[in-house]
Structure formats: C-alpha cells, structure tokens
C-alpha atoms as a PDB file:
ATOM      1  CA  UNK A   1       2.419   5.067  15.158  1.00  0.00           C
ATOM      2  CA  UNK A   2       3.867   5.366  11.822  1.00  0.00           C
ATOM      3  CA  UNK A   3       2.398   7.816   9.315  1.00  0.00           C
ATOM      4  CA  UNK A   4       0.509   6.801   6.611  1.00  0.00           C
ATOM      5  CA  UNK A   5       3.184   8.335   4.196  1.00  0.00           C
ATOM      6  CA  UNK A   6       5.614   6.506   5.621  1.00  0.00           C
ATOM      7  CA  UNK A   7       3.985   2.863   5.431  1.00  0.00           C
ATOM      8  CA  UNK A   8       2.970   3.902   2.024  1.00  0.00           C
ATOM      9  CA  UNK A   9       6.416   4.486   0.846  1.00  0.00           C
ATOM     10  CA  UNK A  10       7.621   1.581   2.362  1.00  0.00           C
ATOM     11  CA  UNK A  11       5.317  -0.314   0.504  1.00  0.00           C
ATOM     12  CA  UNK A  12       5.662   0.907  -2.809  1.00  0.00           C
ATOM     13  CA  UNK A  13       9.528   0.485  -3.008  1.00  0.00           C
ATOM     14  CA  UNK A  14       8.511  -3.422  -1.409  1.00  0.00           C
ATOM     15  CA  UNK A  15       6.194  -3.816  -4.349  1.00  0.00           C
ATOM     16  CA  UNK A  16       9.147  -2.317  -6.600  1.00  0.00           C
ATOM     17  CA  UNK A  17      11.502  -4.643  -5.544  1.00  0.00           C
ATOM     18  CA  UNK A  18       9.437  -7.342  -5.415  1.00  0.00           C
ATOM     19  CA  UNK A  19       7.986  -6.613  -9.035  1.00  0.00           C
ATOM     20  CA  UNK A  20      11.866  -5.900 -10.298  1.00  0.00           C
ATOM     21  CA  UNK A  21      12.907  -9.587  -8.843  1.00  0.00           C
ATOM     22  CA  UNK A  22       9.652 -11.184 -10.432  1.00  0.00           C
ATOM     23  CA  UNK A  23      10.319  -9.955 -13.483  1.00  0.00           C
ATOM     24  CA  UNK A  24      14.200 -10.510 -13.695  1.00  0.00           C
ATOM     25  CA  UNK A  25      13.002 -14.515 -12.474  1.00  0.00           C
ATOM     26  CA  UNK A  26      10.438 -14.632 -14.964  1.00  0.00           C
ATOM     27  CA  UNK A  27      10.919 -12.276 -17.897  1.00  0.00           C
ATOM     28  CA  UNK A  28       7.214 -11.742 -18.091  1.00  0.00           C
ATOM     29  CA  UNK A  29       5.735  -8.612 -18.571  1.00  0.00           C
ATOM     30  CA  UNK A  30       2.515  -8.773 -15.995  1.00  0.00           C
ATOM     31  CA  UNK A  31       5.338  -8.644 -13.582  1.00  0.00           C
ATOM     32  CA  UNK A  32       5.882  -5.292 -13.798  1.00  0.00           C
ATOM     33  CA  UNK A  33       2.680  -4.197 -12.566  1.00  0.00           C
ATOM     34  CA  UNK A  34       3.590  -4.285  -8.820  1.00  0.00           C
ATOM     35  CA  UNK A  35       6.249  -1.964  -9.873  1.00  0.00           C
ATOM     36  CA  UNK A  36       3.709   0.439 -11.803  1.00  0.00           C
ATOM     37  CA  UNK A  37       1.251   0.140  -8.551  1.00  0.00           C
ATOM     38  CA  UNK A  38       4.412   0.897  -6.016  1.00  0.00           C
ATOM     39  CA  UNK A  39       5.123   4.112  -8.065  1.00  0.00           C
ATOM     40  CA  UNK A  40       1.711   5.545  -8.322  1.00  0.00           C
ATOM     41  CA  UNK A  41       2.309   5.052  -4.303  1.00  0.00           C
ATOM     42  CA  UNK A  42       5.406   6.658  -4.229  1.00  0.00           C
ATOM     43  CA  UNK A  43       4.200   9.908  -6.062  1.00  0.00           C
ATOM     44  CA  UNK A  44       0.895   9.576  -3.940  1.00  0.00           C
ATOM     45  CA  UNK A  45       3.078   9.793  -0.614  1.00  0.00           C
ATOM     46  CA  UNK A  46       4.147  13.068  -1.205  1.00  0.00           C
ATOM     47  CA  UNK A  47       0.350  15.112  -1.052  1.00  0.00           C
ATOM     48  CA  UNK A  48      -0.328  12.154   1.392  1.00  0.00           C
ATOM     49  CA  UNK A  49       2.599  13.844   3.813  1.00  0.00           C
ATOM     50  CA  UNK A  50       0.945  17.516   2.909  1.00  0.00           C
ATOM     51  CA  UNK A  51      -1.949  16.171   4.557  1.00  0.00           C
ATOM     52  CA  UNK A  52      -4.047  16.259   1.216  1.00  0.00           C
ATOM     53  CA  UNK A  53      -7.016  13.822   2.090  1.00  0.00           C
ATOM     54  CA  UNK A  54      -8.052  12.926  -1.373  1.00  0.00           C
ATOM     55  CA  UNK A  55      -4.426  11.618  -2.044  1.00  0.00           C
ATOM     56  CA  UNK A  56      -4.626   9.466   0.760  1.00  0.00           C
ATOM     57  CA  UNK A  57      -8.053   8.032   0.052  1.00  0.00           C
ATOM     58  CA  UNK A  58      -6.993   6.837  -3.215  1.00  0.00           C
ATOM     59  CA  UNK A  59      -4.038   5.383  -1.983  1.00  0.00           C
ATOM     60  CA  UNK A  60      -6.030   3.599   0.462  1.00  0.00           C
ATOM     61  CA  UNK A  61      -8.272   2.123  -1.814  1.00  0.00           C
ATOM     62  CA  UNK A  62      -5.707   1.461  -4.609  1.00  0.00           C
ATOM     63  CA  UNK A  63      -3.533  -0.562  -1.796  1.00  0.00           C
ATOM     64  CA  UNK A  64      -6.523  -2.338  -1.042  1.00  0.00           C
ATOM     65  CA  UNK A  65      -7.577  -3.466  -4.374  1.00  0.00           C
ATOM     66  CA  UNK A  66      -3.913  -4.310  -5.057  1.00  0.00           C
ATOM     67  CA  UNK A  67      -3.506  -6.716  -2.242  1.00  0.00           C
ATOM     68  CA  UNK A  68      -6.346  -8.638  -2.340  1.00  0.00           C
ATOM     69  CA  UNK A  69      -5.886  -9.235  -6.679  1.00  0.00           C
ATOM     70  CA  UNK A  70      -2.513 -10.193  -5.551  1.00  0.00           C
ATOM     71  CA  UNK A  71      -3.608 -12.680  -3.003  1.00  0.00           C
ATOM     72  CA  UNK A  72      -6.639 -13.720  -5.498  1.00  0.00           C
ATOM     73  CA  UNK A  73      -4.079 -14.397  -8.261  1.00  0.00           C
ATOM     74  CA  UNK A  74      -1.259 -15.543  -6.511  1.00  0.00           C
ATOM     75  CA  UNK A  75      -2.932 -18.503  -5.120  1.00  0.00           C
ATOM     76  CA  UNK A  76      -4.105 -19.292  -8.326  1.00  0.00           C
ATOM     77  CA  UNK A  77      -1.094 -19.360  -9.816  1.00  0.00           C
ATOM     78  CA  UNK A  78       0.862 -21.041  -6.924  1.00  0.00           C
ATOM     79  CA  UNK A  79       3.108 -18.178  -7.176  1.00  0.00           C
ATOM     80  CA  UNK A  80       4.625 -17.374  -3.594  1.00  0.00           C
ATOM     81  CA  UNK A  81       6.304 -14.276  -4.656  1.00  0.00           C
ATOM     82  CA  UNK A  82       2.998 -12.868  -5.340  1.00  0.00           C
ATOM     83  CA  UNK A  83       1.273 -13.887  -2.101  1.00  0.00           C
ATOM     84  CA  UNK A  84       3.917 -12.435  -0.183  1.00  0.00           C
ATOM     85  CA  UNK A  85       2.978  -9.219  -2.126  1.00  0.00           C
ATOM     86  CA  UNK A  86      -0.046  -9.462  -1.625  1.00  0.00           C
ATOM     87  CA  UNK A  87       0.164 -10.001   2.234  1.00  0.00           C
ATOM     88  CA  UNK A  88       2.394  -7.058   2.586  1.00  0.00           C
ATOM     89  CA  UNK A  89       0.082  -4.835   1.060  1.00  0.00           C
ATOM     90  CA  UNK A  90      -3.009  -5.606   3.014  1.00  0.00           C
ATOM     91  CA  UNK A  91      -0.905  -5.373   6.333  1.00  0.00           C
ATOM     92  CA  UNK A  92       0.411  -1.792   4.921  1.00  0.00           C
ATOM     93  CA  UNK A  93      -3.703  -1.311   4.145  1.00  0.00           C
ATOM     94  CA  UNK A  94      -4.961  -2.480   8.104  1.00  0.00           C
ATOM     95  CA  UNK A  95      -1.619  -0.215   9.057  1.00  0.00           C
ATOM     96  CA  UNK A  96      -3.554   2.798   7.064  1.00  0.00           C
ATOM     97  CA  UNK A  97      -6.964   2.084   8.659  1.00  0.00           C
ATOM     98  CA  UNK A  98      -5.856   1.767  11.920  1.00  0.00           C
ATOM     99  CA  UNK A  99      -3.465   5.390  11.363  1.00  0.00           C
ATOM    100  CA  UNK A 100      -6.910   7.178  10.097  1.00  0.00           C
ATOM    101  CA  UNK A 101      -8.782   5.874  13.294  1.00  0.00           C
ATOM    102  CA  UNK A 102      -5.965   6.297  15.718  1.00  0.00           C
ATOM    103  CA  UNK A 103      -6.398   9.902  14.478  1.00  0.00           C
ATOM    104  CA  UNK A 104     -10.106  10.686  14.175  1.00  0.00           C
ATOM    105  CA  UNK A 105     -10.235   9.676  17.629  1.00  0.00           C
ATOM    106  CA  UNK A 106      -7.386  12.194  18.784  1.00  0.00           C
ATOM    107  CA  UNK A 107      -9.056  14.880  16.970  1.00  0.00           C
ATOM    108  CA  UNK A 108     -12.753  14.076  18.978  1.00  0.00           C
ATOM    109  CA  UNK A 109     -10.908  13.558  22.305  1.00  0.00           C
ATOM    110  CA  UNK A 110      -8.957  17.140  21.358  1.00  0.00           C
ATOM    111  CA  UNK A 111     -12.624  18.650  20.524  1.00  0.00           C
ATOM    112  CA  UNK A 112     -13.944  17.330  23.586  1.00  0.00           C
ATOM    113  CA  UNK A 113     -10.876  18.967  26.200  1.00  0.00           C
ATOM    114  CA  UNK A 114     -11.993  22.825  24.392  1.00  0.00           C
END
C-alpha cells in the first residue's frame, strides 16, 4: 500500500498540472485554484511523511472537500477537465481512508500478538 504522503503528492502536482493546463486553455483566473489546493498538499506531505497526525487530517479533509466542489461544479459547468479533477481527488481521498484503516488495524492486531 502506498503511503498517504505519497498519494498526496501525487495528487497535488495532478491538480497542478491540471489547474496550469485549465488556465493556459481558458485564461481564467478560478482556474488556478486547483493549483493553490495541490500546493497546500504538497507542503502538507512533508509533516504528513513525519508522521504528524494533525497534518494528515487536514489534508484528508481538505482533499475531500476539494473533490466533491470539483465534481459539484464541474458538472455544472459541463467542464470535463474539472470532473476529471475532481474524480482523481476523491480516489486519492478513498486511497487515504483505506491507508488510515489498513493501519489502525495493524497496530490492534500488533497490540493483540504482546
């Protein structure tokens, strides 16, 4: 399983890309929020990989939030580039969840071999 840091990383620079492209297709400005959103990831990864908890929780629930406004706007708008955006961020948020329980239950099964 991937670490959280990792998929988080991977995710901001998609959104950065992404946001980039948007923008140099579109010239408007709201474009660059995916960018703003996949560097408050990036600098989030790093306590994130110094397994500082708080870090990750707000990661968590900014990715969240993120992908489904994405996928709320983006169908509004018709805007593909958007949806995809907002797609890759929830599967990088169910890729989080499923990290945190992978581990909680490795930590009970390790309490329960003492």
């Amino acid at each position: 399983m991937l670490k959280n840091h990792l998929i988080m990383m991977v995710n901001a620079i998609i959104l950065i890309v992404l946001g980039v492209y948007g923008y140099i297709i579109s010239s408007s400005p709201t474009a660059l929020i995916a960018p703003g959103i996949g560097l408050i990831l990036l600098v989030l990864a790093i306590p994130t990989k110094n397994e500082k908890h708080v870090a990750a929780h707000i990661a968590v629930a900014l990715t969240l939030i993120t992908s489904v406004t994405f996928l709320i706007v983006g169908i509004r708008r018709g805007n593909a580039l958007v949806i995809a955006m907002g797609v890759i961020t929830f599967i990088c948020f169910d890729l989080y969840v499923l990290n945190f329980i992978l581990r909680k239950k490795r930590r009970e099964e390790a309490k329960q071999t003492v």
